[in-house]
C-alpha atoms as a PDB file:
ATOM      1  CA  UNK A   1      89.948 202.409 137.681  1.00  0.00           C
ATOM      2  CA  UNK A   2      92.243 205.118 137.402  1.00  0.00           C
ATOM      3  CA  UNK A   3      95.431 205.663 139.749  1.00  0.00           C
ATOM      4  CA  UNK A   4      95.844 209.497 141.190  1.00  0.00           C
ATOM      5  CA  UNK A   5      98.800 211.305 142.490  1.00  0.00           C
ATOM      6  CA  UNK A   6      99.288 213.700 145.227  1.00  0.00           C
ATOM      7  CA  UNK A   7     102.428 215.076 145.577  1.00  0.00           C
ATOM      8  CA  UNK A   8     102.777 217.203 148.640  1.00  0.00           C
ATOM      9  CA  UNK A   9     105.240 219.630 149.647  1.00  0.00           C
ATOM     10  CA  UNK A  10     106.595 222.274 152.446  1.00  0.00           C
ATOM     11  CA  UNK A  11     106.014 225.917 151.352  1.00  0.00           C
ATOM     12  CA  UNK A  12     108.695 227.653 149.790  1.00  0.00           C
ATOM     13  CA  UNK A  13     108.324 230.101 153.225  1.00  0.00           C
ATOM     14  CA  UNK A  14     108.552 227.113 155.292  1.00  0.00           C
ATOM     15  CA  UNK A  15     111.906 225.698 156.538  1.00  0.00           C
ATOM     16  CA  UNK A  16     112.465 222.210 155.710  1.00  0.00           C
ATOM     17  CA  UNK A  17     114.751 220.450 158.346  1.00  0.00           C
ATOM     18  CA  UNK A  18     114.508 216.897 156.990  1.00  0.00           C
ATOM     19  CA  UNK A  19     115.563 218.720 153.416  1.00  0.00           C
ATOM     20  CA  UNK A  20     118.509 220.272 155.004  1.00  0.00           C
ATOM     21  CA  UNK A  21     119.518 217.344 156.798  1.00  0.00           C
ATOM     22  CA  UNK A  22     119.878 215.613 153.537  1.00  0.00           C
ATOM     23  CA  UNK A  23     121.704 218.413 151.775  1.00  0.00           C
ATOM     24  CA  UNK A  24     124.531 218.570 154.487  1.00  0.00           C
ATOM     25  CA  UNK A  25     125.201 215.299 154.325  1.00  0.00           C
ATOM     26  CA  UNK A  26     125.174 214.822 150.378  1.00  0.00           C
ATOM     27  CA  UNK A  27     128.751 216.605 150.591  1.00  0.00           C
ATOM     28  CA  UNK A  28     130.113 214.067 153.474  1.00  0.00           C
ATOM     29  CA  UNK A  29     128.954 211.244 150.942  1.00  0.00           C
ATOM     30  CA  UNK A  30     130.972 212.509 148.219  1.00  0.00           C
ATOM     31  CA  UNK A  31     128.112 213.587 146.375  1.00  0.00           C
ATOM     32  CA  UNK A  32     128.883 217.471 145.266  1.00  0.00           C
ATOM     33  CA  UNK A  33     126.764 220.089 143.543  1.00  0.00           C
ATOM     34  CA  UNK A  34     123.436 219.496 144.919  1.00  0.00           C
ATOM     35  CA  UNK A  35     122.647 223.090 146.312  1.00  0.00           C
ATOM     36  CA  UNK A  36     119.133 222.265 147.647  1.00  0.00           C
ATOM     37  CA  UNK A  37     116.841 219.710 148.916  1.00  0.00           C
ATOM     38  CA  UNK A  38     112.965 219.970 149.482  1.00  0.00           C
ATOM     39  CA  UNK A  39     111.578 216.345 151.081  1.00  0.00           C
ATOM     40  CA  UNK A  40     107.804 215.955 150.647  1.00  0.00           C
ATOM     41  CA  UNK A  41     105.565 213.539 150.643  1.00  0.00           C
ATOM     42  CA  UNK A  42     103.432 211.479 147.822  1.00  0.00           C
ATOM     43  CA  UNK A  43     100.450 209.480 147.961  1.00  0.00           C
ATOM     44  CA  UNK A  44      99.267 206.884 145.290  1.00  0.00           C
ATOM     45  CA  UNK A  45      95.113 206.689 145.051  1.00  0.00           C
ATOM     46  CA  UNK A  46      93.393 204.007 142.916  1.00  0.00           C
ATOM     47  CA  UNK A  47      89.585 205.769 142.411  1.00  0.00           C
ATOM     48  CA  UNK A  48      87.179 204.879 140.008  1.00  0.00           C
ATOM     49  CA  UNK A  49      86.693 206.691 136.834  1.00  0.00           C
ATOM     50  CA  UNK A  50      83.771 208.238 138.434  1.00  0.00           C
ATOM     51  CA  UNK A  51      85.609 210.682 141.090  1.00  0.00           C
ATOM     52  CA  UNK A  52      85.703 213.784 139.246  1.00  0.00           C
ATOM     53  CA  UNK A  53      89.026 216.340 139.649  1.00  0.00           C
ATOM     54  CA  UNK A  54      87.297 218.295 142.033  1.00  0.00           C
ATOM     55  CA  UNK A  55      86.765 215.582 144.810  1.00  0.00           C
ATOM     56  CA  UNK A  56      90.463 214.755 144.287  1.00  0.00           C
ATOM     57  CA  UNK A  57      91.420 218.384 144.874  1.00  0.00           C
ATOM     58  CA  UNK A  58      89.206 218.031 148.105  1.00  0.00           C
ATOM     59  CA  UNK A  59      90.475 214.900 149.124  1.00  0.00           C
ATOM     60  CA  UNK A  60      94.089 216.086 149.077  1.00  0.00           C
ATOM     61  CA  UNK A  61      92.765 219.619 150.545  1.00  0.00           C
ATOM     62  CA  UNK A  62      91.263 218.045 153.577  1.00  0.00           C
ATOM     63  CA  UNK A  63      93.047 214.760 154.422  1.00  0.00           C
ATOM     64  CA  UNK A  64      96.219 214.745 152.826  1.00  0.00           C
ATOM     65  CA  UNK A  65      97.518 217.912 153.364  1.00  0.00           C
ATOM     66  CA  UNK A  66      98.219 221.042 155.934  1.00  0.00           C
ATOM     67  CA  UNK A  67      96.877 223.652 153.575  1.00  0.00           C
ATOM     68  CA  UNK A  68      98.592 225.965 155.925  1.00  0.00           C
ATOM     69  CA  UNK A  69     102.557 224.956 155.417  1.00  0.00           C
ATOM     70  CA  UNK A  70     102.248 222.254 152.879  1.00  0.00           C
ATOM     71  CA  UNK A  71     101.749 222.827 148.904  1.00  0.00           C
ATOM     72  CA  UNK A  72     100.034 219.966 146.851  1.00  0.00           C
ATOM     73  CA  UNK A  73      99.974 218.672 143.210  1.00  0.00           C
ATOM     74  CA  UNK A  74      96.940 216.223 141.461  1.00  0.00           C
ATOM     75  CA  UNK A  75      97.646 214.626 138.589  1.00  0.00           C
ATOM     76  CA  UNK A  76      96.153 211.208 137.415  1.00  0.00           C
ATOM     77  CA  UNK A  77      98.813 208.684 135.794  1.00  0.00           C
ATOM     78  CA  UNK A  78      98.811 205.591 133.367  1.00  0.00           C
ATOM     79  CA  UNK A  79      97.941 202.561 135.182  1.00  0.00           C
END
């Protein structure tokens, strides 16, 4: 078994409300010098050592992501 990780996040060229919600209010906390925040989303997959990179890639192509606003990283990890 193997565990996989998709990181997924917004576009650079899309806005990212949640992220800016989080950076105003950083500064009301008392937490300075944070100038931007990005909030994505990750997924953990445990897949047997038989699912090759390229279903992954589909996998996070077709059901994990919105190809069309949303950018995503595979990268398999240590169990």
């Amino acid at each position: 078994m193997a565990r996989v990780v998709v990181d997924v996040m917004p576009k650079q060229e899309i806005l990212d409300p949640q992220g800016q919600a989080v950076a105003n209010a950083l500064p009301r906390l008392g937490f300075d010098g944070v100038s931007s925040v990005r909030q994505g989303k990750r997924f953990e997959l445990e897949v047997d050592d038989s699912v090759d990179d390229a279903a992954l890639a589909k996998i996070a192509e077709t059901l994990l992501t919105n190809t069309v606003i949303e950018d995503f990283t595979v990268r398999r990890v240590e169990s």
